[in-house]
C-alpha atoms as a PDB file:
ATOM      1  CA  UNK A   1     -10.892  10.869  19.810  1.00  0.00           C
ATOM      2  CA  UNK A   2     -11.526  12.317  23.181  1.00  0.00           C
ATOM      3  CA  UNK A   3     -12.429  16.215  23.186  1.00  0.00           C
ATOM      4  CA  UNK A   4      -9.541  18.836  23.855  1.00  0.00           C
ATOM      5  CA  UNK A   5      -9.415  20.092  27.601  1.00  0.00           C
ATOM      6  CA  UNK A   6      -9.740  24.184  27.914  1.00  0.00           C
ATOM      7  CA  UNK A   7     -10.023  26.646  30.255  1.00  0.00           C
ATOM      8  CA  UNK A   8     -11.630  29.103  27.862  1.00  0.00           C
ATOM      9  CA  UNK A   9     -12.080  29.480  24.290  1.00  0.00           C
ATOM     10  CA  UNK A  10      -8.844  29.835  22.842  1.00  0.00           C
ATOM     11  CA  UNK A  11      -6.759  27.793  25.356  1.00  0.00           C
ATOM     12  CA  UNK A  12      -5.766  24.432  24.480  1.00  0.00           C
ATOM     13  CA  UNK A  13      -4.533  21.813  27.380  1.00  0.00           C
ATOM     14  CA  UNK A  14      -2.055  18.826  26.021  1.00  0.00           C
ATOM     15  CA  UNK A  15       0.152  16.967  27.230  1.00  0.00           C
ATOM     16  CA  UNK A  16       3.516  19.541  27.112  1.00  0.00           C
ATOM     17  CA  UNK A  17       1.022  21.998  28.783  1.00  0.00           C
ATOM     18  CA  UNK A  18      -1.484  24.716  27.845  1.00  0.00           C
ATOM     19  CA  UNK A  19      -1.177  26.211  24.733  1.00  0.00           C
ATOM     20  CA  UNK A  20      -2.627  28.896  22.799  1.00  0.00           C
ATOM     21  CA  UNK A  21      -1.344  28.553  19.224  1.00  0.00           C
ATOM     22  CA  UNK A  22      -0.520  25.537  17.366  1.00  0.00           C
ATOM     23  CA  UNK A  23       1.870  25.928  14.638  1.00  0.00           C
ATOM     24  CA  UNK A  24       2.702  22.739  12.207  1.00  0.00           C
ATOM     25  CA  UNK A  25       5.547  21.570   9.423  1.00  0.00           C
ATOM     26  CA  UNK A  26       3.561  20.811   6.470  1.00  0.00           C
ATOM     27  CA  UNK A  27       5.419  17.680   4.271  1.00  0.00           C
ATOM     28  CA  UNK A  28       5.114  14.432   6.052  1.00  0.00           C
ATOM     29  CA  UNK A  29       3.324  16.248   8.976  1.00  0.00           C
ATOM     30  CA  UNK A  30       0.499  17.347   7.589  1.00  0.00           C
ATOM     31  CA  UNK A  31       0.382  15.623   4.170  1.00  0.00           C
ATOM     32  CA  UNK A  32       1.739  12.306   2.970  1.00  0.00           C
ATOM     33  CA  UNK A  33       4.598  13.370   1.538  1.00  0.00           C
ATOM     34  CA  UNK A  34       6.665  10.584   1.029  1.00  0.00           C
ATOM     35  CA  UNK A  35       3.671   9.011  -0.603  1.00  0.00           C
ATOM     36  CA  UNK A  36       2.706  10.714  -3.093  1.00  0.00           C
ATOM     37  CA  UNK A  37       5.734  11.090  -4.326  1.00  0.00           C
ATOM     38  CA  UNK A  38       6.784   7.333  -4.799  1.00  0.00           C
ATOM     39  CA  UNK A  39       3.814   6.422  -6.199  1.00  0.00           C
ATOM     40  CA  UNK A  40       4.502   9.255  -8.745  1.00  0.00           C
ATOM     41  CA  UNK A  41       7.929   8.284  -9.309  1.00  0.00           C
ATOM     42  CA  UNK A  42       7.087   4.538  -9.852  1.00  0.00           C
ATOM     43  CA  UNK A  43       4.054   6.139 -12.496  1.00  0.00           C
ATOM     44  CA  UNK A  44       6.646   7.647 -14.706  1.00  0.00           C
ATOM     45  CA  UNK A  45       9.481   5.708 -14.658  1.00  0.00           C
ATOM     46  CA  UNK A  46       8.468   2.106 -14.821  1.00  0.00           C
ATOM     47  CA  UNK A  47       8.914   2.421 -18.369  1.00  0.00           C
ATOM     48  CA  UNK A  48      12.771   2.630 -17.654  1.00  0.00           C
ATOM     49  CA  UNK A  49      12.590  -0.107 -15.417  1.00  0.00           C
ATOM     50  CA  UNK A  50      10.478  -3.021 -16.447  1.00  0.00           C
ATOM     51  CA  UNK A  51      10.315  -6.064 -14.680  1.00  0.00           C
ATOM     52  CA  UNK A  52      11.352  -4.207 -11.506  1.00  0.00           C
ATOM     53  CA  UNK A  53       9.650  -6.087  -7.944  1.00  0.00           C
ATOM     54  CA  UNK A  54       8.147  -4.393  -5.253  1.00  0.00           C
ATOM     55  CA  UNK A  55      11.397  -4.677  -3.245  1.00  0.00           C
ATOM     56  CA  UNK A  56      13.057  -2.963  -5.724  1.00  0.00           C
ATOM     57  CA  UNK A  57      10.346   0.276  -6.195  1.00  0.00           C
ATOM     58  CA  UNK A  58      10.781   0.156  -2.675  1.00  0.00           C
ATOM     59  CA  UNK A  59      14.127   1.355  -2.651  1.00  0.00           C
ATOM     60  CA  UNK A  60      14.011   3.534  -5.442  1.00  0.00           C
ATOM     61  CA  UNK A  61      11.241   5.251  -3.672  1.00  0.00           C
ATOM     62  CA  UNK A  62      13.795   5.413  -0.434  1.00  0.00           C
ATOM     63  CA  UNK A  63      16.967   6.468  -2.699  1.00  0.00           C
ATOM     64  CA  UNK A  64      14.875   9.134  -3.684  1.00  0.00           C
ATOM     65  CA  UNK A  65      12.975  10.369  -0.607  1.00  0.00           C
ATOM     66  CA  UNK A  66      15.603   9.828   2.107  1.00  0.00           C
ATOM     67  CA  UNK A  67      19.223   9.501   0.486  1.00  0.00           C
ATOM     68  CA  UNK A  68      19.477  12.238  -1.985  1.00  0.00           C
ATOM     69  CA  UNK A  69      18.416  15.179   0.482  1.00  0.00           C
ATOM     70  CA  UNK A  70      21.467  16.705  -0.088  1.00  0.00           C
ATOM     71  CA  UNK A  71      20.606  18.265  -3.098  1.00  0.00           C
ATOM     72  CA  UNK A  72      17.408  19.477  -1.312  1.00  0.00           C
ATOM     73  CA  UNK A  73      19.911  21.355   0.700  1.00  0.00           C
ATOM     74  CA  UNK A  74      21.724  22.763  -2.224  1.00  0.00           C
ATOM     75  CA  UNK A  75      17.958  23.830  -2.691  1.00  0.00           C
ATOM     76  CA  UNK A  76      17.803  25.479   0.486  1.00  0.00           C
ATOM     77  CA  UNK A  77      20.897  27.330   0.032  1.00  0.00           C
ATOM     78  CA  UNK A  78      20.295  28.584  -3.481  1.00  0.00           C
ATOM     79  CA  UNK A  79      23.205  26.714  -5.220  1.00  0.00           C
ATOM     80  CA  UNK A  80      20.136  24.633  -7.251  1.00  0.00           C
ATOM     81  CA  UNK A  81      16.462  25.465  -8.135  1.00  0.00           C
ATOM     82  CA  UNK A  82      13.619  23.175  -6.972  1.00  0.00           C
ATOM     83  CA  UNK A  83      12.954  21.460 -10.496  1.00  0.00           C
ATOM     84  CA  UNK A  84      17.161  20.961 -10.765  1.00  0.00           C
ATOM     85  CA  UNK A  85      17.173  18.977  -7.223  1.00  0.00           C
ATOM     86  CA  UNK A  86      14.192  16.985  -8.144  1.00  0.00           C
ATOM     87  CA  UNK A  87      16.035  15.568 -11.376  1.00  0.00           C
ATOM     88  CA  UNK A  88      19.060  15.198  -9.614  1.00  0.00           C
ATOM     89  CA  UNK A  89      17.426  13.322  -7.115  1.00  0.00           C
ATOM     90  CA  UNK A  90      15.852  10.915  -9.681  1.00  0.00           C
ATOM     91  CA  UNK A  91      18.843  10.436 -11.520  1.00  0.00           C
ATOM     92  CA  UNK A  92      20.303   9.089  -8.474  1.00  0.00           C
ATOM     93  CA  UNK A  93      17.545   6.911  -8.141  1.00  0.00           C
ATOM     94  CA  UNK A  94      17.721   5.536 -11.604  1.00  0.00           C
ATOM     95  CA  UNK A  95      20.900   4.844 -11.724  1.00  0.00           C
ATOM     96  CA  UNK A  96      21.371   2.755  -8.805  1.00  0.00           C
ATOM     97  CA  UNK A  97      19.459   0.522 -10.835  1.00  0.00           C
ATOM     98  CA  UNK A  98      22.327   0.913 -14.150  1.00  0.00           C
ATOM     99  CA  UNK A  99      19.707   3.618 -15.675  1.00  0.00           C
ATOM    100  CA  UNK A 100      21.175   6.837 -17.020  1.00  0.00           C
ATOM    101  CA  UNK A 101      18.474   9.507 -17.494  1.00  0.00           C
ATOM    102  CA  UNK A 102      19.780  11.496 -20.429  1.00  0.00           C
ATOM    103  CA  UNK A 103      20.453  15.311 -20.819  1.00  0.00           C
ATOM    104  CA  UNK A 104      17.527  17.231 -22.639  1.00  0.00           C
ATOM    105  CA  UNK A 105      14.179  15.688 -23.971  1.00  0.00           C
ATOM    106  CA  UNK A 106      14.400  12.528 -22.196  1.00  0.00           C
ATOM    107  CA  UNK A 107      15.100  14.748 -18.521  1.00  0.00           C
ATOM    108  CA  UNK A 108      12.271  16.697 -19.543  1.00  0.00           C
ATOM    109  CA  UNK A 109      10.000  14.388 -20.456  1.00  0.00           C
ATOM    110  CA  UNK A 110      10.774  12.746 -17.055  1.00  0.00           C
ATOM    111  CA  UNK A 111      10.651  15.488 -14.957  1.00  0.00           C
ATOM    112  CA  UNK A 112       7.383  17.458 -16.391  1.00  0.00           C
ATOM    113  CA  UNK A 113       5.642  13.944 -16.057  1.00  0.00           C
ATOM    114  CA  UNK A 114       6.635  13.817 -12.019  1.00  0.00           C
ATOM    115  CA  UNK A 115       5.137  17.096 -11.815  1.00  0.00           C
ATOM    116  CA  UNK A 116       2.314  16.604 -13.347  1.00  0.00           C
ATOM    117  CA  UNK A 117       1.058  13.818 -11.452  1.00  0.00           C
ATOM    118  CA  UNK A 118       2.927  13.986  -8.244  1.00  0.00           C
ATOM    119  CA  UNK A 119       0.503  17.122  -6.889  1.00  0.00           C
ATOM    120  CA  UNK A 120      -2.713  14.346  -7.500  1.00  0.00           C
ATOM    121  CA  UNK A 121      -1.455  11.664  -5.000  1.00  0.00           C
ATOM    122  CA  UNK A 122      -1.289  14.629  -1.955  1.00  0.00           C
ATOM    123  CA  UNK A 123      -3.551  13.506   1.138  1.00  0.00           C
ATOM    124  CA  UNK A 124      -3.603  14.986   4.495  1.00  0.00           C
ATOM    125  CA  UNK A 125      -2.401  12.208   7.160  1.00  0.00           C
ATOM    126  CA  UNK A 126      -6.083  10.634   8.612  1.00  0.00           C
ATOM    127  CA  UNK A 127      -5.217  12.543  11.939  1.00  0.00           C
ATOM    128  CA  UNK A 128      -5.126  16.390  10.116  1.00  0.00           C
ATOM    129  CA  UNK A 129      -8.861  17.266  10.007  1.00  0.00           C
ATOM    130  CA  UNK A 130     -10.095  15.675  13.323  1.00  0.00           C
ATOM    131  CA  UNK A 131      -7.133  17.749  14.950  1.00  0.00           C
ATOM    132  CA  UNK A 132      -7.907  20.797  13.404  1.00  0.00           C
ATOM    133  CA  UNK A 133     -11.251  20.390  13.798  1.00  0.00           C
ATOM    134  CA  UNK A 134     -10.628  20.373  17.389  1.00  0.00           C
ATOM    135  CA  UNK A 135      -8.597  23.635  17.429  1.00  0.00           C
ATOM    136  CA  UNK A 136     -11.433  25.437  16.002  1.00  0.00           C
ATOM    137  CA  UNK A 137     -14.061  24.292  18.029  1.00  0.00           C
ATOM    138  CA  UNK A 138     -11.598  25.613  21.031  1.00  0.00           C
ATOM    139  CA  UNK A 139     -10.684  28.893  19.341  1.00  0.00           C
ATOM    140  CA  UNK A 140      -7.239  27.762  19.342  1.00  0.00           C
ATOM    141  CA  UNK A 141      -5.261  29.370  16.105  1.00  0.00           C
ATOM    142  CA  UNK A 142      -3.067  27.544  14.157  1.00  0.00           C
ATOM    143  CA  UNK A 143      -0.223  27.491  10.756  1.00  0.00           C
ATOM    144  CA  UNK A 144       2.092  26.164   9.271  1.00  0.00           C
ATOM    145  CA  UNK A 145       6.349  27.082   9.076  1.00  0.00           C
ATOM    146  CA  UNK A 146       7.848  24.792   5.789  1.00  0.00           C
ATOM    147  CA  UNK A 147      11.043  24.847   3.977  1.00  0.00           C
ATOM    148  CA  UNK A 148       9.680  25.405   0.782  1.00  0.00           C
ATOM    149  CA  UNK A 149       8.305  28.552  -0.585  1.00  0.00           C
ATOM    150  CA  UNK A 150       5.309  30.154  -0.015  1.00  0.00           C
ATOM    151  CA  UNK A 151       3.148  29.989  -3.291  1.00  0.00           C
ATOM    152  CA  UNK A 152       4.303  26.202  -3.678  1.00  0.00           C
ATOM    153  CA  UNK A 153       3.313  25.181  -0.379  1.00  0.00           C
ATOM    154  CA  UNK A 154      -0.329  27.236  -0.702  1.00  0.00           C
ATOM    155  CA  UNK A 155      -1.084  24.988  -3.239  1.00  0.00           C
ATOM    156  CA  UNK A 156      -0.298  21.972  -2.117  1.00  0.00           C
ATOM    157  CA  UNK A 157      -2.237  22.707   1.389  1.00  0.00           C
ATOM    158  CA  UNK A 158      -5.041  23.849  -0.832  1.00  0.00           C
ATOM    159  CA  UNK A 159      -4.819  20.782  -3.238  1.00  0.00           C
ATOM    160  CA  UNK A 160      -5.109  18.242   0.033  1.00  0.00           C
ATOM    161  CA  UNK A 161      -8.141  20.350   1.373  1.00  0.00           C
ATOM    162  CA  UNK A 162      -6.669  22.256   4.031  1.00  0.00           C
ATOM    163  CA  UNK A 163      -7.187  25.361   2.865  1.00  0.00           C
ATOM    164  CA  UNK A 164      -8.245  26.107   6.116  1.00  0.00           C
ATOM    165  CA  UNK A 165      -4.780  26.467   7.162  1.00  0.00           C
ATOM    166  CA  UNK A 166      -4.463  30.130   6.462  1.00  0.00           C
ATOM    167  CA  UNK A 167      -1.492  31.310   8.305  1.00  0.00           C
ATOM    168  CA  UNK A 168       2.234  30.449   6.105  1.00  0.00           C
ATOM    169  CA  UNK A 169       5.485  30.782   6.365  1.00  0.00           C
ATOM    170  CA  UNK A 170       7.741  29.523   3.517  1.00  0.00           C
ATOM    171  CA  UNK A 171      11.646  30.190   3.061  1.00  0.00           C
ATOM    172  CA  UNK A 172      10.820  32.846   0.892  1.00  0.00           C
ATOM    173  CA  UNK A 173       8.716  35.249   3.373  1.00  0.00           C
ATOM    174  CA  UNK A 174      11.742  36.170   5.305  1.00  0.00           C
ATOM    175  CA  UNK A 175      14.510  34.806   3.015  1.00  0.00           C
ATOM    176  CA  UNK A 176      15.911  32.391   6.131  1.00  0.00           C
ATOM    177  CA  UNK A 177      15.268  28.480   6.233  1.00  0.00           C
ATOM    178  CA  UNK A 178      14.419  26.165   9.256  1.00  0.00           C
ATOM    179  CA  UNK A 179      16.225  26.326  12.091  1.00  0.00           C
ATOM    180  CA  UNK A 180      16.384  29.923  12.026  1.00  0.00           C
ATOM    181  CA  UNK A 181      14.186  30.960  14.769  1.00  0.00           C
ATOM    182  CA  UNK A 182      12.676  33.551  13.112  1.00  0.00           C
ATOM    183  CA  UNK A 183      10.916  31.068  10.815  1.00  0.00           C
ATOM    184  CA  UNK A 184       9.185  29.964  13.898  1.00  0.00           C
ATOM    185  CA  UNK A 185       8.700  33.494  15.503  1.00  0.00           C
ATOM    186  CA  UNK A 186       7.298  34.724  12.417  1.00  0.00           C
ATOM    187  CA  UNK A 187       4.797  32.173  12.797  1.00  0.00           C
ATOM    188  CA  UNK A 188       3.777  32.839  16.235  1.00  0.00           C
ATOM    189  CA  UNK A 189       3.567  35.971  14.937  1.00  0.00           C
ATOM    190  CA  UNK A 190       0.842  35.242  12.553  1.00  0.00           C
ATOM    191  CA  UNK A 191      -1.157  33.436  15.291  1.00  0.00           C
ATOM    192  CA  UNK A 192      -0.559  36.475  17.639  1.00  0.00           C
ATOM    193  CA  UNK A 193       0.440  34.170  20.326  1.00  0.00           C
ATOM    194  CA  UNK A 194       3.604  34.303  22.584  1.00  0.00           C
ATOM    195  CA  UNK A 195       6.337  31.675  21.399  1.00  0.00           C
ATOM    196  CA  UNK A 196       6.118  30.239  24.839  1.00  0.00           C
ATOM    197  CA  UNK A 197       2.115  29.527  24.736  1.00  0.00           C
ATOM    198  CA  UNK A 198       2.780  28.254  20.798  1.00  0.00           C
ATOM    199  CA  UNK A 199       3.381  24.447  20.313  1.00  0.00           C
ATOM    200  CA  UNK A 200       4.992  23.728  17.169  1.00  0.00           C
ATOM    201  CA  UNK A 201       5.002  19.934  15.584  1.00  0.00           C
ATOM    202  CA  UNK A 202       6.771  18.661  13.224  1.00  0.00           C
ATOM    203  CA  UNK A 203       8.497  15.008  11.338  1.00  0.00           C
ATOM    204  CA  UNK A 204      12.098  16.299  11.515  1.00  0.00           C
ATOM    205  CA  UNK A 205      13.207  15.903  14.966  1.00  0.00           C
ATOM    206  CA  UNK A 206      16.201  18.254  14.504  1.00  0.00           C
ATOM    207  CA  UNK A 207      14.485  20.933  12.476  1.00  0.00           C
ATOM    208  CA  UNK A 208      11.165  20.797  14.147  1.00  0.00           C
ATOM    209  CA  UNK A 209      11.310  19.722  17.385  1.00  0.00           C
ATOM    210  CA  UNK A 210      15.056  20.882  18.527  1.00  0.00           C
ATOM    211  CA  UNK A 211      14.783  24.281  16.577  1.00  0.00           C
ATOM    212  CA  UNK A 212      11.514  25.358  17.522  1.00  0.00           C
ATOM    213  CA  UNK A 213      12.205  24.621  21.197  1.00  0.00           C
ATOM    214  CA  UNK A 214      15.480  26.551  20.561  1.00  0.00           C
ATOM    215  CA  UNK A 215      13.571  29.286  19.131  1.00  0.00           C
ATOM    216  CA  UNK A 216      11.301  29.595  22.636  1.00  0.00           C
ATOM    217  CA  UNK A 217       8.120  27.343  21.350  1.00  0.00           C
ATOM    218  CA  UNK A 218       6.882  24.102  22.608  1.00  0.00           C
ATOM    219  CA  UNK A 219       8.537  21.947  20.309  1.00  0.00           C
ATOM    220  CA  UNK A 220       6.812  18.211  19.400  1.00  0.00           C
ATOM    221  CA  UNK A 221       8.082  15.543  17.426  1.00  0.00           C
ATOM    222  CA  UNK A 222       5.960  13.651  15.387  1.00  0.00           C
ATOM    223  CA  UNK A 223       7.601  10.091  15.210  1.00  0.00           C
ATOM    224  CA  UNK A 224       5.181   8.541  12.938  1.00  0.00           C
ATOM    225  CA  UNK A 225       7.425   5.498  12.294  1.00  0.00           C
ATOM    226  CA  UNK A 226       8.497   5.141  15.727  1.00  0.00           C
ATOM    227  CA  UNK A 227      12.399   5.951  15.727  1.00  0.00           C
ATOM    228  CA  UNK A 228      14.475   5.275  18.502  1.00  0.00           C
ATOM    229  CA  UNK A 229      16.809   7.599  19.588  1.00  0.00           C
ATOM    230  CA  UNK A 230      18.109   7.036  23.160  1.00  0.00           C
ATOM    231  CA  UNK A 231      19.244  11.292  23.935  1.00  0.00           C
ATOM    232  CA  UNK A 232      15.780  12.700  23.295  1.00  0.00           C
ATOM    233  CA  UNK A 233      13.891  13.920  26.166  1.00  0.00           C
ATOM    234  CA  UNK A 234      11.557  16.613  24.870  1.00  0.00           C
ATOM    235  CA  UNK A 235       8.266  16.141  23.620  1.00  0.00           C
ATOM    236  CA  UNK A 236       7.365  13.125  21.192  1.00  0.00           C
ATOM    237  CA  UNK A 237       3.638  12.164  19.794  1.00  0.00           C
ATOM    238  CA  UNK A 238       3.276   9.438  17.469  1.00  0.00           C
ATOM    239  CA  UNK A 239      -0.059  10.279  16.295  1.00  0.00           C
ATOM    240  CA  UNK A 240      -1.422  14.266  15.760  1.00  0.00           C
ATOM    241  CA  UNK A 241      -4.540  12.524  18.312  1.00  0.00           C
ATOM    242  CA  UNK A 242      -2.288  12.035  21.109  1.00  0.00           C
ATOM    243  CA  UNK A 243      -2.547  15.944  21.255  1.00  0.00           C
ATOM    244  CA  UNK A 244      -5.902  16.048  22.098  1.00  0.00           C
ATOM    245  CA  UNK A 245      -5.108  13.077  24.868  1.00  0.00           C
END
């Protein structure tokens, strides 16, 4: 990986331009997200689903990750806690394969097993540390803006080894969710930068990219599984390296 460009300590040149703050999403940016939770879900539920082939754990996995984010936005707008959307989410799962996970003991049996190992299979991306490991030696600050809460986020940064990642913003700190721009500004906030000077990156196209831009940062997509979508004309990395490029 080629070394950062800089004017001075503290100034970082990329290709959107020269910033002086980096701010990042954390799930599926940052960490694997996606990952560690289908190989948790596969852990505790191949007992209901014996003799199931990889095609098949495939799409649980995507049933669960990608189809059933509604309920993550029921999350988001308070209508269900975190632990309720997670079992809704895996009953959905289950039973597209004709498997009804029962009320009570059998839910919580599922559901406290998924927690309990899901946390253990969180890696940061190979990209994380030789990026941020770049923004220190340039002085450059950096954070990270989720839509999760605070607390649950700190540990799951702190579990992957990025505990160097000091600055937070969860949904809870100002009681708003992504896009509001002041999840953003409160960010560049943290950093002391200027939103304009701040680039923010992010998975979600819409949430990151789009609302941080909207919110007066440099707003990046991270495609890392190369999407195509014809009407997008900002800023797009596929890799957190091609920052440093």
């Amino acid at each position: 990986m080629s070394a950062p460009s800089r004017a001075r300590a503290g100034v970082l040149t990329t290709p959107f331009g020269v910033v002086r703050g980096v701010l990042f999403d954390i799930d599926d940016t940052l960490v694997d997200l996606e990952y560690s939770m289908t190989t948790a879900l596969r852990e505790v539920s191949e007992h209901l689903l014996p003799g199931l082939d990889q095609a098949g754990w495939e799409r649980f996995g995507r049933i669960f990750t990608h189809e059933t984010t509604h309920f993550y936005d029921r999350y988001l707008a308070g209508e269900l806690t975190f632990n309720e959307q997670r079992l809704l989410r895996g009953r959905a799962a289950l039973g597209h394969f004709g498997v009804e996970l029962a009320d009570g003991e059998e839910s919580h049996r599922w559901l406290t097993a998924y927690m309990e190992k899901q946390p253990a299979y969180v890696k940061p991306f190979p990209d994380v540390l030789p990026l941020l490991d770049a923004l220190d030696g340039a002085g450059v600050p950096y954070g990270a803006v989720s839509n999760n809460v605070h607390d649950y986020q700190r540990a799951k940064l702190d579990g992957a080894g990025l505990e160097r990642i000091t600055h937070l913003v969860g949904t809870d700190t100002l009681g708003v969710a992504k896009p509001n721009p002041a999840m953003y500004l409160e960010g560049v906030r943290l950093l002391g930068t200027a939103p304009g000077e701040t680039l923010y990156v992010g998975d979600n196209r819409l949430l990151d990219a789009e609302g941080s831009t909207a919110a007066g940062l440099v707003g990046v997509w991270l495609n890392r599984v190369g999407e195509i979508v014809e009407d997008f004309d900002d800023g797009m990395v596929a890799s957190l390296d091609q920052l440093l490029k």
